[in-house]
N, C-alpha and C. Protein backbone atom coordinates (compact mmCIF):
# COMPACT_ATOMS: atom_id res chain seq x y z
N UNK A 1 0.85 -1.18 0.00
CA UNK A 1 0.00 0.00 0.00
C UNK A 1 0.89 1.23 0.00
N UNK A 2 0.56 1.96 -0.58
CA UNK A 2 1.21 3.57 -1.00
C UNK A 2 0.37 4.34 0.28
N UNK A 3 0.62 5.35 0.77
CA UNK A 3 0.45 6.74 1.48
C UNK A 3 0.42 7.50 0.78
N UNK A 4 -0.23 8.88 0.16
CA UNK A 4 0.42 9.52 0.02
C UNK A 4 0.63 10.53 0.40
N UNK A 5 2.32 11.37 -0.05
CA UNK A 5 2.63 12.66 0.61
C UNK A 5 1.94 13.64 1.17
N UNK A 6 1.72 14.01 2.13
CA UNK A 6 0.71 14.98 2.88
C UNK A 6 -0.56 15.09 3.19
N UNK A 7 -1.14 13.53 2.61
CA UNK A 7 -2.61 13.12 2.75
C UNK A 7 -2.45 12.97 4.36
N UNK A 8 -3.64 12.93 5.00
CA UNK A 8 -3.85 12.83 6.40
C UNK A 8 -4.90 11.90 6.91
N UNK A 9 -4.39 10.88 7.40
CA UNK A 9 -5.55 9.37 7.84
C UNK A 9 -5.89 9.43 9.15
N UNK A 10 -6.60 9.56 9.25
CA UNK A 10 -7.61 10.28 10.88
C UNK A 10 -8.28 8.73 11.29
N UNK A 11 -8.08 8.30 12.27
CA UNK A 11 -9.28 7.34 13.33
C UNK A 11 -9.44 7.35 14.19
N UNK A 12 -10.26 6.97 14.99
CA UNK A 12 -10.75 7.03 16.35
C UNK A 12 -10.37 6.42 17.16
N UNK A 13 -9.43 6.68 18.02
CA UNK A 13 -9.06 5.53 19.36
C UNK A 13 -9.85 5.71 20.30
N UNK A 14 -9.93 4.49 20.97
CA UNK A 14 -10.72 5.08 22.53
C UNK A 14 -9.51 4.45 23.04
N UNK A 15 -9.42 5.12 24.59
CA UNK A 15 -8.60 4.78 26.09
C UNK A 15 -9.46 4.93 27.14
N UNK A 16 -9.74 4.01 28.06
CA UNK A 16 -10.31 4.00 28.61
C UNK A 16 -11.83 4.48 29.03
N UNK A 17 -12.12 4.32 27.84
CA UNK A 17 -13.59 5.03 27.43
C UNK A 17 -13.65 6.19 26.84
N UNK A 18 -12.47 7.01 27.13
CA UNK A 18 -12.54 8.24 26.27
C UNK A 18 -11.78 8.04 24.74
N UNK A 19 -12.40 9.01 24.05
CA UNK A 19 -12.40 9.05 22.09
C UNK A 19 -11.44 10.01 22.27
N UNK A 20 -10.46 9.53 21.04
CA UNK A 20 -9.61 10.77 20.40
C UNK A 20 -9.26 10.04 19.21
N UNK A 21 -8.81 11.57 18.47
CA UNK A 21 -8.32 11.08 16.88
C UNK A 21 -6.81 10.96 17.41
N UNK A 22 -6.89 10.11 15.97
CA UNK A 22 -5.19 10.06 15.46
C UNK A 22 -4.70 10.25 14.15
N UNK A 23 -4.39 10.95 14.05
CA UNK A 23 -4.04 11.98 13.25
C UNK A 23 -2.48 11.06 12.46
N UNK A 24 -2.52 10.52 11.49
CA UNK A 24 -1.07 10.34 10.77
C UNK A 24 -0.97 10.71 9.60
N UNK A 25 0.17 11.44 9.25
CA UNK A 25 0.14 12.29 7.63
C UNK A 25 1.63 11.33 7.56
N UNK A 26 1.56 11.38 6.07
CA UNK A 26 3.01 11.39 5.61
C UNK A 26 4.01 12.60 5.16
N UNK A 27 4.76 12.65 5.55
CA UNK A 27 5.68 14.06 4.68
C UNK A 27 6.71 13.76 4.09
N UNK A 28 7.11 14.96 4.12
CA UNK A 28 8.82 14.50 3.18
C UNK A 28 9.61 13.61 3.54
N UNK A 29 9.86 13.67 4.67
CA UNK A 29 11.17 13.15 5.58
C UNK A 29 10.84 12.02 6.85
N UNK A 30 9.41 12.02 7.09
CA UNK A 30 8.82 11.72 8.09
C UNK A 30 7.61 11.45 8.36
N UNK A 31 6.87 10.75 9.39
CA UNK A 31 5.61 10.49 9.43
C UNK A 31 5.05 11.02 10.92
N UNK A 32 4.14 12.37 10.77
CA UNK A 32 3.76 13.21 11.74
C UNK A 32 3.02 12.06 12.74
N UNK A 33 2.86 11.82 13.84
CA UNK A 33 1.65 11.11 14.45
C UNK A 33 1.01 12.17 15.64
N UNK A 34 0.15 12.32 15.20
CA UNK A 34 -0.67 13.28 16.49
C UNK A 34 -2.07 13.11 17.11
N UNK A 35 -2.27 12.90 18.24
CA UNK A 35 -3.05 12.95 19.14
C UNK A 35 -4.17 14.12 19.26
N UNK A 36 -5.28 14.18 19.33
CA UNK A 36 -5.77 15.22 19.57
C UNK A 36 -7.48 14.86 20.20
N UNK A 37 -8.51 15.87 20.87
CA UNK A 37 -9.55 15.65 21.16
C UNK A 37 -10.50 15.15 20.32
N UNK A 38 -11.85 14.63 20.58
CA UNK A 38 -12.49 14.97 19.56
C UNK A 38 -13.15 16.59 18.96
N UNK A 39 -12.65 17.06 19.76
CA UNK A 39 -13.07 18.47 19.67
C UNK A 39 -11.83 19.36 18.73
N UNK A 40 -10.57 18.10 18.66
CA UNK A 40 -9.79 18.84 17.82
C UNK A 40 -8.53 19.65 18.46
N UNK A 41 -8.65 19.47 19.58
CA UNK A 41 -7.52 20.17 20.53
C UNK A 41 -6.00 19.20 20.53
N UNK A 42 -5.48 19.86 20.31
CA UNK A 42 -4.13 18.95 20.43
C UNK A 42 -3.54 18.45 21.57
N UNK A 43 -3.45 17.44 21.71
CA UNK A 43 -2.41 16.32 22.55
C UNK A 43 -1.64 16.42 22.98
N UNK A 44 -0.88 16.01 21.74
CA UNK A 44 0.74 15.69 21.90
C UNK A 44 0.97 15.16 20.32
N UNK A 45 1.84 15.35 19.53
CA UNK A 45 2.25 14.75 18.25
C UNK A 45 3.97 14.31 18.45
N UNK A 46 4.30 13.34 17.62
CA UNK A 46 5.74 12.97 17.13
C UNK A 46 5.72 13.11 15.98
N UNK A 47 7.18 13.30 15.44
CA UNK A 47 7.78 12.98 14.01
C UNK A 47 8.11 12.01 13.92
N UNK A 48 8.33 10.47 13.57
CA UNK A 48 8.88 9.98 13.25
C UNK A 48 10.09 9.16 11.79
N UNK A 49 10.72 9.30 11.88
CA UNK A 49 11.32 8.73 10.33
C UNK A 49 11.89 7.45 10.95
N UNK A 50 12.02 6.25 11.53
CA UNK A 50 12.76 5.29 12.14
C UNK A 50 11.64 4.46 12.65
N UNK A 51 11.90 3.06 12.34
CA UNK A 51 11.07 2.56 12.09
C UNK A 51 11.32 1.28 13.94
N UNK A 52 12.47 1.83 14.36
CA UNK A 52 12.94 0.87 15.46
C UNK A 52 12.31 1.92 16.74
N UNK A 53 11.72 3.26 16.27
CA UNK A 53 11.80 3.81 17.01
C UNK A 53 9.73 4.04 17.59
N UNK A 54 9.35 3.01 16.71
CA UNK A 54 7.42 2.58 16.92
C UNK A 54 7.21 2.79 17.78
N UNK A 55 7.89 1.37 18.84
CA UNK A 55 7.25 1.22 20.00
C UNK A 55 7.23 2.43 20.96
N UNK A 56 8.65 2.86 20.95
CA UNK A 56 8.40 4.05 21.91
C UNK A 56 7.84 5.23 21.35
N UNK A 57 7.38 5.42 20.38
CA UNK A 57 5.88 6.42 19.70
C UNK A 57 4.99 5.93 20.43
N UNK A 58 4.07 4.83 20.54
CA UNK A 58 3.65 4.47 20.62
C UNK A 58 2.99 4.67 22.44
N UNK A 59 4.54 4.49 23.26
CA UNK A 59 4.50 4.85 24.50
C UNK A 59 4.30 5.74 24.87
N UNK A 60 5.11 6.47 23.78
CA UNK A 60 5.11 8.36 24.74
C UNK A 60 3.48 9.17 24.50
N UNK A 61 3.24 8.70 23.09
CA UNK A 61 1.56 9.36 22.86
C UNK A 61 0.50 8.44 23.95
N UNK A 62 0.66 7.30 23.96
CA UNK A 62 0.01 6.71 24.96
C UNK A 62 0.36 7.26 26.88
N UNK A 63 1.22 7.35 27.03
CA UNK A 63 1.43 8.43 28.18
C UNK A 63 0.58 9.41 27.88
N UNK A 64 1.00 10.64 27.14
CA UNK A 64 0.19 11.74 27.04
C UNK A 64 -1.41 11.68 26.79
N UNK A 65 -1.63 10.56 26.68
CA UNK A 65 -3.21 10.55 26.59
C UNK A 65 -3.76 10.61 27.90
N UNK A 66 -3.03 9.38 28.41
CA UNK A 66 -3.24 9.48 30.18
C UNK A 66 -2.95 10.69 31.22
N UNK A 67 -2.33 11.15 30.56
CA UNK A 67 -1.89 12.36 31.58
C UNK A 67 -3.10 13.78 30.94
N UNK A 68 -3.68 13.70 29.71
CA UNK A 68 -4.26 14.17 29.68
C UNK A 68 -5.79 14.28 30.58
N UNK A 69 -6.06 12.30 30.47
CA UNK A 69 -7.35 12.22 31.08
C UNK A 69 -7.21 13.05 32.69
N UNK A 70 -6.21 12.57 33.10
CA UNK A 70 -5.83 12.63 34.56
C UNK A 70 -5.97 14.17 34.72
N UNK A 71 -5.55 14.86 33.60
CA UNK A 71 -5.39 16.44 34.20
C UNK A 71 -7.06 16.85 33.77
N UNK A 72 -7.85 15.90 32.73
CA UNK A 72 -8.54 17.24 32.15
C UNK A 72 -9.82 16.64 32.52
N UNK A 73 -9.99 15.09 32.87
CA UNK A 73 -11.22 14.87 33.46
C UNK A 73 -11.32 14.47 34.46
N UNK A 74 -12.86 14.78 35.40
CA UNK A 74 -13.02 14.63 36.77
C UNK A 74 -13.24 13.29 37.07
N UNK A 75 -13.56 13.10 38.37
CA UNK A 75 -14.03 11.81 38.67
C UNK A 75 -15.91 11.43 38.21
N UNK A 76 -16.56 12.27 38.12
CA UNK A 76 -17.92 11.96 37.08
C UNK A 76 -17.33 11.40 35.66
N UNK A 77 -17.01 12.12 35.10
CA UNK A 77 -16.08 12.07 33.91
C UNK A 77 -15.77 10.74 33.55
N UNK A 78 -14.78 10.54 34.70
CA UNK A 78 -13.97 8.78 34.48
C UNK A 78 -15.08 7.92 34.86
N UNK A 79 -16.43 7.92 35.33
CA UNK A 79 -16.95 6.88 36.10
C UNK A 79 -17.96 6.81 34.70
N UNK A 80 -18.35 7.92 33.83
CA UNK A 80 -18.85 7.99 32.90
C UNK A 80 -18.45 7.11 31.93
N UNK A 81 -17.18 7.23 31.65
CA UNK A 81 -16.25 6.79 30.59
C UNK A 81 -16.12 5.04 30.91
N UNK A 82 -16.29 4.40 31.96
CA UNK A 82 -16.22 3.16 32.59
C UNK A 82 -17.15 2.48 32.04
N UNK A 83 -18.70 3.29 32.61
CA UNK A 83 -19.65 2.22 31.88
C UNK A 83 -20.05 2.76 30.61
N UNK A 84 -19.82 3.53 29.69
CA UNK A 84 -19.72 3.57 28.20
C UNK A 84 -19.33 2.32 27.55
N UNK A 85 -17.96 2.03 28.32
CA UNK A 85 -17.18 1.02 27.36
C UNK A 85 -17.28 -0.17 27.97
N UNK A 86 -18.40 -0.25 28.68
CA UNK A 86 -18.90 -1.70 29.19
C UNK A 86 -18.44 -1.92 30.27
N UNK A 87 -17.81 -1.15 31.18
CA UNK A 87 -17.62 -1.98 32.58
C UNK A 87 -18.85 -1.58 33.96
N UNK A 88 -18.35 -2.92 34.35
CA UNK A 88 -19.46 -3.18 35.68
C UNK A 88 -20.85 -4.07 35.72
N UNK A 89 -21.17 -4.36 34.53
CA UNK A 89 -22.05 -5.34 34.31
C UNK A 89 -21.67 -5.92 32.97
C-alpha cells in the first residue's frame, strides 16, 4: 500500500472510554503522528522517520493521553467513561 505525501488518515481511538483522533500524515522526511480531542484540541504529536523507534511512539503518545485524562477529566467524567465502554455489568 502507497500513502500519500501529505494526505492525512484520521481514526478514532478510545482509552479508557474516552475518544480521540489520530491523526497520521506522511511528509517529506517523516511520518507526523498526532493525538488530539475529539473536539480537535491537540495532545501531543511525534515525528517519526525510524522505524525501530514505533514502539516508543507508541509509548510516549500513549502516556500523554493518560496524563491528559488525569489532568482534564473529573471523577464523574472517568466513572462515565467506565460504563460507556462496558464496565461493571
Amino acid at each position: 500500500m502507497h500513502f500519500e505525501k501529505g494526505h492525512k488518515y484520521v481514526s478514532t481511538i478510545e482509552v479508557d472510554g474516552f475518544k480521540f483522533r489520530k491523526e497520521v500524515t506522511r511528509r517529506d522526511f517523516n511520518i507526523r503522528v498526532a493525538i488530539k480531542t475529539l473536539g480537535n484540541e491537540l495532545i501531543d504529536y511525534i515525528d517519526i522517520s525510524d522505524r525501530d523507534y514505533v514502539d516508543q511512539v507508541d509509548e510516549i503518545l500513549g502516556q500523554s493521553i493518560y496524563n491528559y485524562i488525569e489532568n482534564n477529566a473529573d471523577d464523574l467524567d472517568k466513572i462515565m467513561a467506565r460504563f460507556m465502554k462496558g464496565g461493571g455489568f
